[in-house]
Protein backbone atom coordinates (compact mmCIF):
# COMPACT_ATOMS: atom_id res chain seq x y z
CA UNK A 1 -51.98 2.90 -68.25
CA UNK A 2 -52.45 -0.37 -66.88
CA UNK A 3 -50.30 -3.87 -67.53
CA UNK A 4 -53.24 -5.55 -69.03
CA UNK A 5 -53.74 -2.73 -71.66
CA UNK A 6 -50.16 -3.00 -72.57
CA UNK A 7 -50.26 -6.00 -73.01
CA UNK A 8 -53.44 -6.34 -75.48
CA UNK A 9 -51.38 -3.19 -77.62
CA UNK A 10 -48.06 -5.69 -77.68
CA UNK A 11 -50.50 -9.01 -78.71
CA UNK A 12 -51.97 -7.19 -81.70
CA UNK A 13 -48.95 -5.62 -82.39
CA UNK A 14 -47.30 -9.23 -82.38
CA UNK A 15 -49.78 -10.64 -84.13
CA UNK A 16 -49.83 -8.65 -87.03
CA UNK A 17 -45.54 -8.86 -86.89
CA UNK A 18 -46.39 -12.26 -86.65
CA UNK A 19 -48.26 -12.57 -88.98
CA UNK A 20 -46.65 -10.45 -91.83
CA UNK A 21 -43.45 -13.07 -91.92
CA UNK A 22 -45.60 -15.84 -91.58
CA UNK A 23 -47.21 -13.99 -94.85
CA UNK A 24 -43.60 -13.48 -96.62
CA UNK A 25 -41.60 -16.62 -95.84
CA UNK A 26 -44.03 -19.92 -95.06
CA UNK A 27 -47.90 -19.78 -96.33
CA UNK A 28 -50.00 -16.47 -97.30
CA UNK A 29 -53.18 -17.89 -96.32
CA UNK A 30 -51.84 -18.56 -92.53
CA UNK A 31 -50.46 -15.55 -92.49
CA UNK A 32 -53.15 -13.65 -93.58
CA UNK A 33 -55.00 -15.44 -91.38
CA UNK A 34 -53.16 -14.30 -88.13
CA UNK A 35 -52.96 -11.07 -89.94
CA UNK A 36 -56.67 -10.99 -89.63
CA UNK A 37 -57.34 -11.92 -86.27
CA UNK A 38 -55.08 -9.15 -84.81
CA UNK A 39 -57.16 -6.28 -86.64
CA UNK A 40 -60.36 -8.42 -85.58
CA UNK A 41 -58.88 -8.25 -81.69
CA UNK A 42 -57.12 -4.55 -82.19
CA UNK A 43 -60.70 -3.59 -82.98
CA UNK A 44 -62.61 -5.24 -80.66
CA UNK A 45 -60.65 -3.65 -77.76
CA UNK A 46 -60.98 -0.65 -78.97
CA UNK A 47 -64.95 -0.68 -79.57
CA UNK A 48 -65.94 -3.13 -76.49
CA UNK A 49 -68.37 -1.43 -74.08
CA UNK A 50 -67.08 -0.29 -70.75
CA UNK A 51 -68.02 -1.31 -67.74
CA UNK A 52 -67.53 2.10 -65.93
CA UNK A 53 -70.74 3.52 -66.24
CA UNK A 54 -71.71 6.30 -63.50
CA UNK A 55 -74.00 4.01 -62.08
CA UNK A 56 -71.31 1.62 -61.15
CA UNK A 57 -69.19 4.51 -59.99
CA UNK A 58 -71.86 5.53 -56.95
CA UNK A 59 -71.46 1.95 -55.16
């Protein structure tokens, strides 16, 4: 696995952590906010296109 993976997986994981105190001790709405944009990221690594397509792979 490679550093910069890991460290998308701990951002979204801190963001939504984050987030969820934010959400309990200060203002919902911020917290809900950051709450938000850590699923939004979570799933935008997981469903952005690869660039390792076999044509890459034969240069």
């Amino acid at each position: 696995m490679k550093a910069s993976s890991v460290l998308k997986i701990l951002a979204v994981i801190a963001l939504l952590f984050i987030g969820n105190r934010i959400f309990n001790h200060v203002d919902a709405w911020i917290g809900i906010a950051l709450m938000v944009i850590g699923v939004i990221l979570a799933l935008y690594f997981i469903f952005k296109p690869s660039n390792n397509t076999e044509e890459n792979e034969k240069d």
